[in-house]
Protein backbone atom coordinates (compact mmCIF):
# COMPACT_ATOMS: atom_id res chain seq x y z
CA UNK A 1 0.00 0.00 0.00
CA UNK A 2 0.92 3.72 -0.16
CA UNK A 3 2.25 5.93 2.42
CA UNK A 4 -1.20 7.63 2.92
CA UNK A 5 -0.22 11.21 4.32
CA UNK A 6 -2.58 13.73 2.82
CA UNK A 7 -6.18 14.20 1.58
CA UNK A 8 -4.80 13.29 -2.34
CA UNK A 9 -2.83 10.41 -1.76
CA UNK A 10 -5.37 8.73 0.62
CA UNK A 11 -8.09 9.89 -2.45
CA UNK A 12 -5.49 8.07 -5.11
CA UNK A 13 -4.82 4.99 -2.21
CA UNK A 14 -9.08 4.50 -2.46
CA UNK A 15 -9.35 4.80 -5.82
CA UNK A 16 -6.53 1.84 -6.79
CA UNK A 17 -8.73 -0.37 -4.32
CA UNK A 18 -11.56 0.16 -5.88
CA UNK A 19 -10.48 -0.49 -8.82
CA UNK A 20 -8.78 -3.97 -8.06
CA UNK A 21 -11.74 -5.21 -7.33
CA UNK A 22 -13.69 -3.94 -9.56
CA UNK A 23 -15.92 -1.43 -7.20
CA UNK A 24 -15.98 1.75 -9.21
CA UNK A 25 -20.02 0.75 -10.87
CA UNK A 26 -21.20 0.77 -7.35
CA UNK A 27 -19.63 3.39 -6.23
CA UNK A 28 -22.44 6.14 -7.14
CA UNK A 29 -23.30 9.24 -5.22
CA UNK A 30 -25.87 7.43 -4.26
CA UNK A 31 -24.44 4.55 -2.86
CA UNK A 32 -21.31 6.76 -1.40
CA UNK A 33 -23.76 8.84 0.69
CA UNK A 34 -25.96 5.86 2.25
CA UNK A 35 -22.77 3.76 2.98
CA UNK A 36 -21.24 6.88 4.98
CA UNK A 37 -24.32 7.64 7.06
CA UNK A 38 -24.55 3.78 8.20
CA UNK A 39 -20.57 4.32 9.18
CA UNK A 40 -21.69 7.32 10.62
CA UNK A 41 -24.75 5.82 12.18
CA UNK A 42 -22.26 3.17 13.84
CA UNK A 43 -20.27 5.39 15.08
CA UNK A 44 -22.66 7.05 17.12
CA UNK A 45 -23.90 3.62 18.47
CA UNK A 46 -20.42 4.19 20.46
CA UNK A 47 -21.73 7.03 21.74
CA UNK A 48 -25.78 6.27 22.35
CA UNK A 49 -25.98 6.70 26.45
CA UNK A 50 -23.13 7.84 27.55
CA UNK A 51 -22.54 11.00 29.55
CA UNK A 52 -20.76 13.64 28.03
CA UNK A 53 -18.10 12.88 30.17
CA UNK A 54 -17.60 9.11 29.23
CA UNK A 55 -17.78 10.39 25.66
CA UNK A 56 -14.96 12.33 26.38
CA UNK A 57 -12.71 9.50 27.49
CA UNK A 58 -13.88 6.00 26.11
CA UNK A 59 -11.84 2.88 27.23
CA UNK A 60 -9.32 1.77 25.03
CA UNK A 61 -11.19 -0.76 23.62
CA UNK A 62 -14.22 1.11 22.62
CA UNK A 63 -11.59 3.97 21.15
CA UNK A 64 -10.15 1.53 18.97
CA UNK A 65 -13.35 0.68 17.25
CA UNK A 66 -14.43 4.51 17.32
CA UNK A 67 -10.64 4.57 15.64
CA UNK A 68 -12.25 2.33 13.11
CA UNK A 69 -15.65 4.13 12.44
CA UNK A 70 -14.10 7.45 11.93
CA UNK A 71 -11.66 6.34 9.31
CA UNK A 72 -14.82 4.65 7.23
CA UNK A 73 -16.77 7.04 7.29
CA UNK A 74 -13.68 9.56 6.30
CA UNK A 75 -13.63 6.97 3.51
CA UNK A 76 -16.55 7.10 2.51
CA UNK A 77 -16.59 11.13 2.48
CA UNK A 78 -13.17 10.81 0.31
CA UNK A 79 -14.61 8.56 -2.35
CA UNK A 80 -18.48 10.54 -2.32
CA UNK A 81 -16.32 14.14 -2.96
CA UNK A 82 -14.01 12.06 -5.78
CA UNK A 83 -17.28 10.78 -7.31
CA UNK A 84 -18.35 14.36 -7.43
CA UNK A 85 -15.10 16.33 -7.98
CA UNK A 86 -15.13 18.34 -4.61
CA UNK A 87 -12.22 19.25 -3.47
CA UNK A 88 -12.53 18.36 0.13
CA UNK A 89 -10.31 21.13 1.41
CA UNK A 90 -11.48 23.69 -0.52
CA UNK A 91 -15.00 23.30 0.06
CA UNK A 92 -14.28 23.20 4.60
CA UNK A 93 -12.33 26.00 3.74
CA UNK A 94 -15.48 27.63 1.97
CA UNK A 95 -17.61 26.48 4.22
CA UNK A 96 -16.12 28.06 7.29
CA UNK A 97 -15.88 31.70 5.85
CA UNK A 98 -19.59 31.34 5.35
CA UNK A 99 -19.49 30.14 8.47
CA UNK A 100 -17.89 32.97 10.26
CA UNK A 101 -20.48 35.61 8.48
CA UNK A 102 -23.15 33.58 9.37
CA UNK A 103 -22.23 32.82 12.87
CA UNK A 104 -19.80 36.30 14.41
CA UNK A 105 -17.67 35.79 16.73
CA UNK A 106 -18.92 37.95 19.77
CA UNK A 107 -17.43 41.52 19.61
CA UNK A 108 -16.09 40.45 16.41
């Protein structure tokens, strides 16, 4: 595999896997979106009934397969904004100067 450091070459790392196994006709907006929000939906399953406090410092054991539901559903996200050509960056980057028009920092 890769050395996966970045946004692009964990994009380019997703895309070769895909494509060795023959993935990329299933891999539709569509299909992108629901498969992230079932990764997203299991990792807050981690989550469901604890205090804010336990969320704040899960035993190893649960962090490691938090660990693991983050990086899908990152996956996911990286493969949906490929489909799509978003860049990923450039769009948060967007998004937070509407952000901070829409939302002032007080005495700002």
């Amino acid at each position: 595999m890769k050395d996966v450091t970045d946004l692009v070459s964990l994009r380019d790392t997703l895309r070769d896997f895909a494509a060795a196994r023959d993935w990329k006709p299933f891999h539709t907006p569509k299909n992108l979106a629901m498969a992230m929000i079932v990764e997203a939906a299991e990792l807050v399953e981690h989550f469901q009934w604890a205090t804010p406090e336990e969320s704040l410092a899960p035993p190893p054991e649960k962090l490691a397969a938090i660990r693991d539901e983050v990086a899908d559903t990152l996956i996911y996200l990286v493969e949906l904004a490929d489909v799509l050509g978003i860049d990923l960056i450039a769009a948060a980057r967007d998004k937070i100067a509407k952000n901070a028009i829409k939302y002032p920092a007080p005495g700002g």
